[in-house]
Protein backbone atom coordinates (compact mmCIF):
# COMPACT_ATOMS: atom_id res chain seq x y z
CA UNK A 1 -50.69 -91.89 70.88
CA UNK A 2 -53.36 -93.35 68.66
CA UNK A 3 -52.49 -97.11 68.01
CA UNK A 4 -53.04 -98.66 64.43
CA UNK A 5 -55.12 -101.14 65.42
CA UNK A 6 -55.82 -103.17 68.97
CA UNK A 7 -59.56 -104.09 67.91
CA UNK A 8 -60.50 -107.98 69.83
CA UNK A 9 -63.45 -110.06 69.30
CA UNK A 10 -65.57 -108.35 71.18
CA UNK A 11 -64.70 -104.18 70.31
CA UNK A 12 -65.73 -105.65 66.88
CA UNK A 13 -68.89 -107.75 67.62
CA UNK A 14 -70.35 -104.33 69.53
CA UNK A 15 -69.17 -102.20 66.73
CA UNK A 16 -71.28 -104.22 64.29
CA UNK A 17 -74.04 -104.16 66.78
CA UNK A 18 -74.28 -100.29 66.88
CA UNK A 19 -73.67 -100.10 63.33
CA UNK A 20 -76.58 -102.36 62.57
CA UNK A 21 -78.84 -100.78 65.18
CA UNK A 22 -79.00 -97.55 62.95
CA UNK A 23 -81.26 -99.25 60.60
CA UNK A 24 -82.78 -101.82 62.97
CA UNK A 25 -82.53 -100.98 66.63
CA UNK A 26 -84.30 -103.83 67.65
CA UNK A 27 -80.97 -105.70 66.95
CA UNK A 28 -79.26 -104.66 70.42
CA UNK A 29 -82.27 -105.77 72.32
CA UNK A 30 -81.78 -109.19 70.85
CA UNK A 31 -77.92 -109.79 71.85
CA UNK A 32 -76.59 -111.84 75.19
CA UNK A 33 -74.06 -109.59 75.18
CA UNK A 34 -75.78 -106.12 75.75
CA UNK A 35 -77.50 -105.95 79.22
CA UNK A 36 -74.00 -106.93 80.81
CA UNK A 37 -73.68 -103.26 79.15
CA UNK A 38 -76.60 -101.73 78.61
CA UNK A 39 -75.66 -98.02 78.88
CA UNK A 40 -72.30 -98.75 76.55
CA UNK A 41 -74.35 -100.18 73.97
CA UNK A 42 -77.37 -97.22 74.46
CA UNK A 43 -74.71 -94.94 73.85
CA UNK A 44 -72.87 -96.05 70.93
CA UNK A 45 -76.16 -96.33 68.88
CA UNK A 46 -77.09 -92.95 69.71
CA UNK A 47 -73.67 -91.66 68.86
CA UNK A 48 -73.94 -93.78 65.53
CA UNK A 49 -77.38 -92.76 64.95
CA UNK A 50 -76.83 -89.37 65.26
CA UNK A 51 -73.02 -89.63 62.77
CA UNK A 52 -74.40 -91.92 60.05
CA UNK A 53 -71.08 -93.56 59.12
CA UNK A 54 -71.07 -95.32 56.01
CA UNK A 55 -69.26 -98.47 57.00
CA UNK A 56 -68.31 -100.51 59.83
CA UNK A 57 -64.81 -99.48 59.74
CA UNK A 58 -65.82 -95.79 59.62
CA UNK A 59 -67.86 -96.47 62.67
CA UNK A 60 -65.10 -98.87 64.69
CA UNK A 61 -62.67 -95.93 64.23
CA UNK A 62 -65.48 -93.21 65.68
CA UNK A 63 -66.26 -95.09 68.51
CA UNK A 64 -62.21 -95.36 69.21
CA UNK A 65 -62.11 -92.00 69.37
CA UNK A 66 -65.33 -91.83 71.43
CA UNK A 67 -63.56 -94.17 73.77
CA UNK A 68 -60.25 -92.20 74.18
CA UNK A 69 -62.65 -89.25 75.19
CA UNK A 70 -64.59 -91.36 77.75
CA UNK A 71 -61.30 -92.31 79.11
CA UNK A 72 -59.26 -88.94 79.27
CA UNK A 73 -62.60 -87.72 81.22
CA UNK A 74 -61.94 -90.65 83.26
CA UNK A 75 -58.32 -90.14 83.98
CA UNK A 76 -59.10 -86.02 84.58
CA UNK A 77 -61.07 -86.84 87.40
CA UNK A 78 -59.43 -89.23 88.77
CA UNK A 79 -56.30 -87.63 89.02
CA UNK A 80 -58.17 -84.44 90.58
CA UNK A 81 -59.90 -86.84 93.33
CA UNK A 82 -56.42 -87.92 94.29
CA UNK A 83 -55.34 -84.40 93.84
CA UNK A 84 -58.00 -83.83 97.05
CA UNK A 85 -56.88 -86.77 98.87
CA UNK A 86 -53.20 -86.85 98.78
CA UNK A 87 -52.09 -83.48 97.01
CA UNK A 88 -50.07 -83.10 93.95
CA UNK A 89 -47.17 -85.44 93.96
CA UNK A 90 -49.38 -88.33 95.06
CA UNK A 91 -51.66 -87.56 91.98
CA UNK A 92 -49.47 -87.19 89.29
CA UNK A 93 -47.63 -90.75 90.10
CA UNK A 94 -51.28 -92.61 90.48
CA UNK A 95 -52.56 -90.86 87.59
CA UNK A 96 -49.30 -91.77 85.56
CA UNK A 97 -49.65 -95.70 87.24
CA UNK A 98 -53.61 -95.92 86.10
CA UNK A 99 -53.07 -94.43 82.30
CA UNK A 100 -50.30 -96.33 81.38
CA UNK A 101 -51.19 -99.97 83.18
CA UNK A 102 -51.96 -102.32 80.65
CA UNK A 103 -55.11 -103.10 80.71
CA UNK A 104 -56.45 -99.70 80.82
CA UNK A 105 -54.61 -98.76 77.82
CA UNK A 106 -55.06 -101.72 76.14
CA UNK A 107 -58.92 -100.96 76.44
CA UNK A 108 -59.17 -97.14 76.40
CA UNK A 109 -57.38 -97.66 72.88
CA UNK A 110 -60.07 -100.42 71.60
CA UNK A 111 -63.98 -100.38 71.28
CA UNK A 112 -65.10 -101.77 74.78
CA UNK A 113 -67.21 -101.02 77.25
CA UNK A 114 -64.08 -99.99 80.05
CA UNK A 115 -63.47 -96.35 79.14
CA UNK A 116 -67.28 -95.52 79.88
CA UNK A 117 -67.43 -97.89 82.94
CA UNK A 118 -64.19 -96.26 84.53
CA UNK A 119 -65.52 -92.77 84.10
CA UNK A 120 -68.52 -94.10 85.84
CA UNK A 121 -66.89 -95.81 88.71
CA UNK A 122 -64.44 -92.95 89.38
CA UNK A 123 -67.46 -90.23 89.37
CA UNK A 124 -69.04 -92.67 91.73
CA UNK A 125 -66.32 -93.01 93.75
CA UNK A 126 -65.86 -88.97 94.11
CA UNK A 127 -69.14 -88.78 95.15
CA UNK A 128 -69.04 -91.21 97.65
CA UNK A 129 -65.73 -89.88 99.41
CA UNK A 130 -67.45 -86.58 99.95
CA UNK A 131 -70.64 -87.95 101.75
CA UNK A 132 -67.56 -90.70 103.66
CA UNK A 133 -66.00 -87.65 105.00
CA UNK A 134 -69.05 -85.63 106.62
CA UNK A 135 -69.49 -86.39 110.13
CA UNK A 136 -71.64 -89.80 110.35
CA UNK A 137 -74.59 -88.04 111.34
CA UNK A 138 -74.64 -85.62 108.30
CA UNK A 139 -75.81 -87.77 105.57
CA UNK A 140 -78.89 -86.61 103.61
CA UNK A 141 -81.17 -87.62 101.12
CA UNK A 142 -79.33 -85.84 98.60
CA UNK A 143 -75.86 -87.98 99.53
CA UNK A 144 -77.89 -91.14 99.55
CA UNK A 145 -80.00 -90.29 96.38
CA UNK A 146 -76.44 -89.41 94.42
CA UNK A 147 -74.58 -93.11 95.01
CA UNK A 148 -77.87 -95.02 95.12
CA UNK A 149 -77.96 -93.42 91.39
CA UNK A 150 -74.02 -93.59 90.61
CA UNK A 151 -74.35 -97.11 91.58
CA UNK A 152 -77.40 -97.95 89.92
CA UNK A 153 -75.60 -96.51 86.47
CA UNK A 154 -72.37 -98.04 87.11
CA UNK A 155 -74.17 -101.74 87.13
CA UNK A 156 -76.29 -100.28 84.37
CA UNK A 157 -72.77 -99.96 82.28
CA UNK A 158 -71.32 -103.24 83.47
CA UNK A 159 -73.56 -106.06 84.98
CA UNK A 160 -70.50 -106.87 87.54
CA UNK A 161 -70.71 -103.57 89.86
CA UNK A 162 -73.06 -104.96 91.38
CA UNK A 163 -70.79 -106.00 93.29
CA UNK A 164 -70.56 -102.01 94.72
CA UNK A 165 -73.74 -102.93 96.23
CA UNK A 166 -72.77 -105.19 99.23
CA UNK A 167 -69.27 -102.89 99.98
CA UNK A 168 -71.61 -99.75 100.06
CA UNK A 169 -73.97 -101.58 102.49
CA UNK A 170 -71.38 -102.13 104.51
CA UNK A 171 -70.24 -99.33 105.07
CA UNK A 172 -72.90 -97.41 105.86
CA UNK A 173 -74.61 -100.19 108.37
CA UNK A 174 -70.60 -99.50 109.97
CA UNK A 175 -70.14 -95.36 109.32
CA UNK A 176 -73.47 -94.94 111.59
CA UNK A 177 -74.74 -97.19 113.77
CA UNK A 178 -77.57 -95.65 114.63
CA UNK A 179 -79.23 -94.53 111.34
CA UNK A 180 -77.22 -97.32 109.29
CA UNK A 181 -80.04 -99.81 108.65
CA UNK A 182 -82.64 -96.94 107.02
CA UNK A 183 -79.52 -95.83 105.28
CA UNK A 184 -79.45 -99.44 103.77
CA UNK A 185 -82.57 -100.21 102.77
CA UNK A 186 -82.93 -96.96 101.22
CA UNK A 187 -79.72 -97.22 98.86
CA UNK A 188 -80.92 -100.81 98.17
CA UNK A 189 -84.30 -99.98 97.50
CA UNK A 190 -83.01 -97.10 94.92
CA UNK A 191 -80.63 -99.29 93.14
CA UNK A 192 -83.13 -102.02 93.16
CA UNK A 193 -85.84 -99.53 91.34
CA UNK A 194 -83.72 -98.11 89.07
CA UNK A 195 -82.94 -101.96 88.05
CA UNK A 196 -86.47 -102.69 87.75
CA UNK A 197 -87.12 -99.73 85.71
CA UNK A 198 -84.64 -100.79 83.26
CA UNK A 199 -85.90 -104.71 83.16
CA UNK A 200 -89.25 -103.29 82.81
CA UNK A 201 -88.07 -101.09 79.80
CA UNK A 202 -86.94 -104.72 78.30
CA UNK A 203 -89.96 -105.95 78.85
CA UNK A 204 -91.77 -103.58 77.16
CA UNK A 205 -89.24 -103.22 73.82
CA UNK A 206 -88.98 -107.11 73.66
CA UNK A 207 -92.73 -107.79 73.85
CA UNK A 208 -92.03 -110.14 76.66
CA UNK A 209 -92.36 -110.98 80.01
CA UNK A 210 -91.06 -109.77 83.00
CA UNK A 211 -89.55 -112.77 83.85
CA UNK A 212 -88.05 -113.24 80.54
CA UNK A 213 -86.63 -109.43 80.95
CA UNK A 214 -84.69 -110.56 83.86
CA UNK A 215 -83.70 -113.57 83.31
CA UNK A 216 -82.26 -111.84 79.83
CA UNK A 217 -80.69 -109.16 82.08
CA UNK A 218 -78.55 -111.39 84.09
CA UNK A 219 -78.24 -114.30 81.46
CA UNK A 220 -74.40 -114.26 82.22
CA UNK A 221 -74.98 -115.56 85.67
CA UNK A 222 -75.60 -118.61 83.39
CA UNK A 223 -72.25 -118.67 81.99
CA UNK A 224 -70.03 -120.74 84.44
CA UNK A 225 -69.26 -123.62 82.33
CA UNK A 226 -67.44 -120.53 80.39
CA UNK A 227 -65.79 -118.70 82.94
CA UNK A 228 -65.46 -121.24 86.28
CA UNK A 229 -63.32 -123.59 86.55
CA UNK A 230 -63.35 -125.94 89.48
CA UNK A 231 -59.50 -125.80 90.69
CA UNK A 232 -59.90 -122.28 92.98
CA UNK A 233 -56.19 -122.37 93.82
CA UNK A 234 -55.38 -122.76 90.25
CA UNK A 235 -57.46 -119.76 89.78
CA UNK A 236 -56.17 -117.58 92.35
CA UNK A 237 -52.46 -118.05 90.90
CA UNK A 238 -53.86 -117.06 87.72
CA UNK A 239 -55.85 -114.27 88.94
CA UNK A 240 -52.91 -112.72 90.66
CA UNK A 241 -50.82 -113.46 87.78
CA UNK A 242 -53.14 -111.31 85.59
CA UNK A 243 -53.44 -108.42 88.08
CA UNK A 244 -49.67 -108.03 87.80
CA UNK A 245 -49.95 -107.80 84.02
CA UNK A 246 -52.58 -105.85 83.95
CA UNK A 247 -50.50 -103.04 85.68
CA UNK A 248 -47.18 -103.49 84.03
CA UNK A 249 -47.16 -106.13 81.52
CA UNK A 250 -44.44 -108.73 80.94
CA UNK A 251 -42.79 -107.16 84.33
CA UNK A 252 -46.00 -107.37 86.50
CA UNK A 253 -44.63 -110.22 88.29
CA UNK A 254 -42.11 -107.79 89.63
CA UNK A 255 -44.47 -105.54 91.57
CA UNK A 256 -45.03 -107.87 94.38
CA UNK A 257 -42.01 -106.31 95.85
CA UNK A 258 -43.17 -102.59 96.36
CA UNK A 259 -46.72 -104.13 97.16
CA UNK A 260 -45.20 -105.98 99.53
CA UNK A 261 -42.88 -102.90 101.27
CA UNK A 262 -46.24 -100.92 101.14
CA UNK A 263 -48.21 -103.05 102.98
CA UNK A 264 -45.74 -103.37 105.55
CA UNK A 265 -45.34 -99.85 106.10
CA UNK A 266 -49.27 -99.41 106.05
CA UNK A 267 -49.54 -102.34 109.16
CA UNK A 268 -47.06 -100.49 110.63
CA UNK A 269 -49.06 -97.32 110.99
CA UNK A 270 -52.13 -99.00 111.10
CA UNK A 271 -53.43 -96.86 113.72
CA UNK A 272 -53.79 -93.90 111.99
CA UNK A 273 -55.37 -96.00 109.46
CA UNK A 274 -58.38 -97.49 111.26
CA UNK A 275 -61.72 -96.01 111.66
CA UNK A 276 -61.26 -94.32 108.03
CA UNK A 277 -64.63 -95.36 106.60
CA UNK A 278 -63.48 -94.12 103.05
CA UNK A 279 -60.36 -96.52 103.20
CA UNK A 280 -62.63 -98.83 104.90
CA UNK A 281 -65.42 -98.99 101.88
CA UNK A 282 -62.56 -99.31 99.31
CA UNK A 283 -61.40 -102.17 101.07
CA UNK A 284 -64.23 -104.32 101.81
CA UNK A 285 -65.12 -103.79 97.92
CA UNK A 286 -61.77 -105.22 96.65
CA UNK A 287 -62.05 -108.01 99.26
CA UNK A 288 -65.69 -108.57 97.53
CA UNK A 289 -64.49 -107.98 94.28
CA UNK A 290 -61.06 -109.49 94.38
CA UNK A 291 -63.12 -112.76 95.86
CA UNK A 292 -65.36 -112.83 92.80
CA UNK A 293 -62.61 -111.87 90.25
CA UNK A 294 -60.15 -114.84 91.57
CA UNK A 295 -62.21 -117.67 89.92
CA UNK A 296 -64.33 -115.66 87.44
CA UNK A 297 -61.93 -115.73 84.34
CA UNK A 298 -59.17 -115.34 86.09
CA UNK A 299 -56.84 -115.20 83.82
CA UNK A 300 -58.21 -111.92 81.53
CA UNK A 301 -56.33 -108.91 82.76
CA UNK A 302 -59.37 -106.26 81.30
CA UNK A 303 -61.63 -107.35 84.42
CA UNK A 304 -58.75 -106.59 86.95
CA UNK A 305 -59.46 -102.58 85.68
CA UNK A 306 -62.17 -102.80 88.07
CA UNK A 307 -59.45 -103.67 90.96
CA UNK A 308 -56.72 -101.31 90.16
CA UNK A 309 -58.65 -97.65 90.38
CA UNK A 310 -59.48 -98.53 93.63
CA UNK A 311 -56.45 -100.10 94.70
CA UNK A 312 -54.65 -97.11 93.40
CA UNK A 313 -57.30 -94.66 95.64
CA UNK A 314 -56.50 -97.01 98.88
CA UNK A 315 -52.57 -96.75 98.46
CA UNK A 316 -52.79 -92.98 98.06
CA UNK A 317 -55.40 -92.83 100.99
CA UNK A 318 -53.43 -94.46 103.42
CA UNK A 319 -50.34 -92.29 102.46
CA UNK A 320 -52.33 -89.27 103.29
CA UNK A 321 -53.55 -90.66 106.53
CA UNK A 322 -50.18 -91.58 107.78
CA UNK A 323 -48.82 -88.58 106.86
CA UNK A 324 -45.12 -89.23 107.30
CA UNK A 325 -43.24 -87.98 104.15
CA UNK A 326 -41.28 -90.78 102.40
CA UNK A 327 -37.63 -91.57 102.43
CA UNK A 328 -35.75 -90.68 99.88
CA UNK A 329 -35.20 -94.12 98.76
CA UNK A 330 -39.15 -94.79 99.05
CA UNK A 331 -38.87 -91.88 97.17
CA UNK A 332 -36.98 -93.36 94.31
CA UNK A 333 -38.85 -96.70 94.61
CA UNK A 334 -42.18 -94.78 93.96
CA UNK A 335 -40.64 -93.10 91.12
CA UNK A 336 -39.31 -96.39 89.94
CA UNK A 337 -42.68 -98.19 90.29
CA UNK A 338 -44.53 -95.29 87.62
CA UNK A 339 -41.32 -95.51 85.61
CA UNK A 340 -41.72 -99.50 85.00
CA UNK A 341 -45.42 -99.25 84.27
CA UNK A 342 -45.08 -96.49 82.09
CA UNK A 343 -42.53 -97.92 79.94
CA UNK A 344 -43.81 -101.36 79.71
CA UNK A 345 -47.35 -99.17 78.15
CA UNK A 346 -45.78 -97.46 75.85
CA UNK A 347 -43.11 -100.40 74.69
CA UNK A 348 -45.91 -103.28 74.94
CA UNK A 349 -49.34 -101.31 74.94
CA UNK A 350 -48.47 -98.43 72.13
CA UNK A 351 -45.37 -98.93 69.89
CA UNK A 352 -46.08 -102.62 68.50
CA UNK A 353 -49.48 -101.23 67.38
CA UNK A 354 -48.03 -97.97 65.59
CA UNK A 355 -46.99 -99.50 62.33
CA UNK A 356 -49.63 -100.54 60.29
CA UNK A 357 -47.51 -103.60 58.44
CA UNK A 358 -47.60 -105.16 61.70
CA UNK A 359 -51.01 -105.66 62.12
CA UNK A 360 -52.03 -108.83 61.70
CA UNK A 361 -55.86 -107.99 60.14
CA UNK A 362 -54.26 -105.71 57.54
CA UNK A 363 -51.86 -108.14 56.52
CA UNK A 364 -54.33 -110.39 55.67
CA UNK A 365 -56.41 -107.98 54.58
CA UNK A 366 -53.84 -106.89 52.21
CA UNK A 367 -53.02 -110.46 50.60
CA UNK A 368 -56.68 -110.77 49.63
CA UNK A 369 -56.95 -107.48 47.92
CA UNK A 370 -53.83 -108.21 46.24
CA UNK A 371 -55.26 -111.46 45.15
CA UNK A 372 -58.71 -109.46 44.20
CA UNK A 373 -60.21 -105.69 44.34
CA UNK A 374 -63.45 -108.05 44.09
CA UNK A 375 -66.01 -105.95 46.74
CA UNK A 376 -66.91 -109.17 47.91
CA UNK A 377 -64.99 -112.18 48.64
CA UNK A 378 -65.05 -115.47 49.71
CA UNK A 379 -62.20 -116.66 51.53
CA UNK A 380 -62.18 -120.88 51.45
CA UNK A 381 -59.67 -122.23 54.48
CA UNK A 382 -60.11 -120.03 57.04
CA UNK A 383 -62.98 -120.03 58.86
CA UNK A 384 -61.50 -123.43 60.38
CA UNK A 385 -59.73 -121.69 62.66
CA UNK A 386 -62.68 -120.10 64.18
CA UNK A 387 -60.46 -117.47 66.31
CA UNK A 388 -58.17 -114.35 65.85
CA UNK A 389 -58.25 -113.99 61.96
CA UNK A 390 -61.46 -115.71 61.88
CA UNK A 391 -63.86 -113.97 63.80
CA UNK A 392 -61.76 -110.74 63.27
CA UNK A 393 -62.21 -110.95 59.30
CA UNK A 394 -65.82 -111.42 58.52
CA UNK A 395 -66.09 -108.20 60.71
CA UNK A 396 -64.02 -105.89 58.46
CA UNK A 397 -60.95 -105.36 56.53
CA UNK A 398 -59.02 -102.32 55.75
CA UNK A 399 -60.00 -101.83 52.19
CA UNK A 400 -63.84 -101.66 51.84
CA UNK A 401 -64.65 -105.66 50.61
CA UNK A 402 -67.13 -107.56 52.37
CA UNK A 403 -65.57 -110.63 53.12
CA UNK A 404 -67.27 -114.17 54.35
CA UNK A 405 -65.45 -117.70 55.45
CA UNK A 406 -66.30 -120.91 54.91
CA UNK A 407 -64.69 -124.30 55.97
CA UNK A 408 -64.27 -127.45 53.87
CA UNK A 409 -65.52 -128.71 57.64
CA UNK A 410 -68.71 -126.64 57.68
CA UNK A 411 -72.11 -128.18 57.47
CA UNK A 412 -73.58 -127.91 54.05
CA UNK A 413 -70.17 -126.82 52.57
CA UNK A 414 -71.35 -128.00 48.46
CA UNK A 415 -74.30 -125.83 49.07
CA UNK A 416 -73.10 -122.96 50.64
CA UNK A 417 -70.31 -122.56 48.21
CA UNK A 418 -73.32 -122.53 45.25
CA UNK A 419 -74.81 -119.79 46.89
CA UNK A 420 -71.93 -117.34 47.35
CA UNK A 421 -71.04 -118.20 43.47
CA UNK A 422 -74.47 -117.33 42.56
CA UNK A 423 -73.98 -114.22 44.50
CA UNK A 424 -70.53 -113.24 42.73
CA UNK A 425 -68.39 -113.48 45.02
CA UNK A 426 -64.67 -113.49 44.22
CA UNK A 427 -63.63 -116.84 46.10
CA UNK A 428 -59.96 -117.06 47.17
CA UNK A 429 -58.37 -120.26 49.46
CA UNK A 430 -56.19 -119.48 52.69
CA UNK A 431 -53.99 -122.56 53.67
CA UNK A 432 -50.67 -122.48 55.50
CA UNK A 433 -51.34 -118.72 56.59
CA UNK A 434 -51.20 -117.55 53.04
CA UNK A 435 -54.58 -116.78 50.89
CA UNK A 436 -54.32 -117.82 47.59
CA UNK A 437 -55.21 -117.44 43.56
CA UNK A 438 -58.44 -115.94 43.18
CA UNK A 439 -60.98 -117.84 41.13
CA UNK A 440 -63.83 -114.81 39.69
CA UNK A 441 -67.26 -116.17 39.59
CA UNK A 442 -70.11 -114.08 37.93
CA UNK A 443 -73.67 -114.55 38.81
């Protein structure tokens, strides 16, 4: 399935980005947005470096497609690590649950940073269940030096695994007492150089500081007044709100139920549950994460991604550990569970996106090309709305123009207007949520 068109704000604002850093790739260095992803952002300008498309929407649809690769690699492992945990059955319904929940799909399908950071977290959560499973005493340098550099690369690809940091601390101060603390400091100390290292390569493009580097690095630390809100039980609700419809949509409210049954029969075998350190580490991280995630914009679904391949790993975990087949009608419930996800995908997350028509950037697109072929145009009106067709529209349209906004509201509107006539460009007004007459200008 290979949706029409799900592209938001942001797949379209790091399109552009790699798309400009072909000629200038100075230009990533100099975005807020890019060391919250640094490796996403690295990668698509290589990719677009290397393919040379000749305009943004050539390179928006190659980096879709670069995305749906990331993620199938994603989903191929993870579906083999729960292959190793839980066998066959247990894989194909969490592999079934974790390509069809909503947000994954949603963002697999789009140009975002969430295909490339899954297939990093699930590679880094392979490795780590091999070195959780040796005897305590086992671990090497070679297990240590593997998640200190997983880890390291997964908060290289998304500023927020750092929260892995303080769950893998955790659990190997717990998994062996004696040798624990070196254990620590060592996987600290890696992550923390391979951190440096990349704040130091900052440094060094930038021409700046290495205060400035870091400071740049983490500059959305600095964004609470966007993304905190004071009322933390008002966020909680929403938070758990948005984890539901993440995983199935419209009817994510509706999962509490076999959440709830779950849990109950985990507590109930709890005791051949304890002592796991794998289940353990998965479960201190989504009490770290979930913690964070509750009041940091709680409301966006695409962040709970980062709860629900893990939460999916715990559930089949603690299936194989208690080892007692289902019931028939746990059976049926389990099937039932995969079945509402998976249909609430493909009816919400695939077939509104199929037809064309129904895409609300090619409609508009359409109205001004059927108002002007004009390569470029100016479109008067709309850029008072600031969001959705906005933002979406100066980025690209689906039939080659260049297009620009402007406001009657905007500062220096007399001016601005001037300049775009001098410039030739076709100007066309939008009002009511239809785009009007053209008026040709020649320079």
């Amino acid at each position: 399935m290979f949706p029409s068109s799900r592209f938001n704000a942001d797949a379209l604002h790091y399109n552009l980005l790699g798309f400009m850093s072909v000629q200038d790739p100075g230009v990533l260095l100099r975005d807020e947005a890019v060391p919250t992803h640094l490796l996403w952002h690295l990668l698509t300008s290589a990719i677009l470096t290397l393919c040379r498309p000749a305009t943004p929407q050539t390179s928006l649809y190659l980096l879709r497609l670069v995305n749906v690769v990331l993620a199938l690699g994603a989903i191929a492992i993870f579906a083999r690590l729960v292959r190793s945990i839980a066998g066959a059955a247990a894989a194909a319904w969490a592999t079934l649950v974790f390509a069809f929940s909503q947000a994954c799909l949603e963002n697999f399908l789009s140009v975002e940073v969430y295909a490339l950071n899954t297939l990093v977290l699930v590679t880094f959560y392979a490795a780590a269940r091999r070195i959780l499973v040796k005897a305590p005493g086992s671990t090497g340098a070679r297990d240590l030096a593997a998640i200190s550099l997983l880890c390291a690369l997964a908060i290289l690809t998304h500023l927020a695994n750092i929260l892995l940091v303080p769950a893998v601390g955790v659990v190997l101060l717990l998994r062996d007492r004696r040798r624990g603390v070196a254990h620590g400091l060592v996987f600290g100390a890696t992550v923390a150089g391979v951190l440096f290292a990349a704040i130091a390569w900052i440094a060094r493009e930038r021409t700046i500081g290495l205060a400035a580097a870091f400071a740049y690095f983490f500059n959305y630390s600095g964004k609470t007044a966007t993304y905190l809100t004071p009322d933390r039980l008002a966020n909680l609700a929403a938070a758990v709100e948005s984890l539901g419809a993440a995983v199935a949509g419209r009817l994510g409210a509706w999962l509490a139920i076999p959440a709830a049954m779950f849990l109950a029969r985990a507590v109930r075998h709890r005791r051949r549950i304890s002592g796991d350190p794998w289940i353990l580490g998965l479960l201190v991280y989504l009490a770290i994460a979930g913690a964070f995630l509750s009041q940091w914009d709680p409301e966006n679904p695409e962040h709970k991604i980062a709860l629900i391949l893990p939460l999916l790993l715990v559930v089949a975990s603690i299936h194989a550990r208690i080892g007692v087949p289902l019931a028939r009608w746990a059976l049926a419930g389990a099937a039932a569970f995969a079945a509402v996800v998976v249909v609430a995908g493909f009816v919400d997350g695939i077939l509104p996106f199929t037809r064309l028509d129904e895409d609300p950037l090619f409609r508009l697109s359409s109205q001004i090309h059927d108002r002007t072929e004009a390569p470029e145009v100016l479109v008067v009106g709309l850029a008072s709305a600031r969001t959705g067709h906005a933002v979406t529209l100066e980025s690209m349209t689906f039939f080659g123009q260049r297009v620009a906004v402007l406001s009657r509201d905007d500062e220096g509107f007399d001016a601005r207007m001037r300049d775009y006539r001098g410039r030739g460009f076709a100007v066309v007004s939008y009002a009511g949520g239809r785009v009007g007459e053209a008026e040709v200008t020649r320079p």
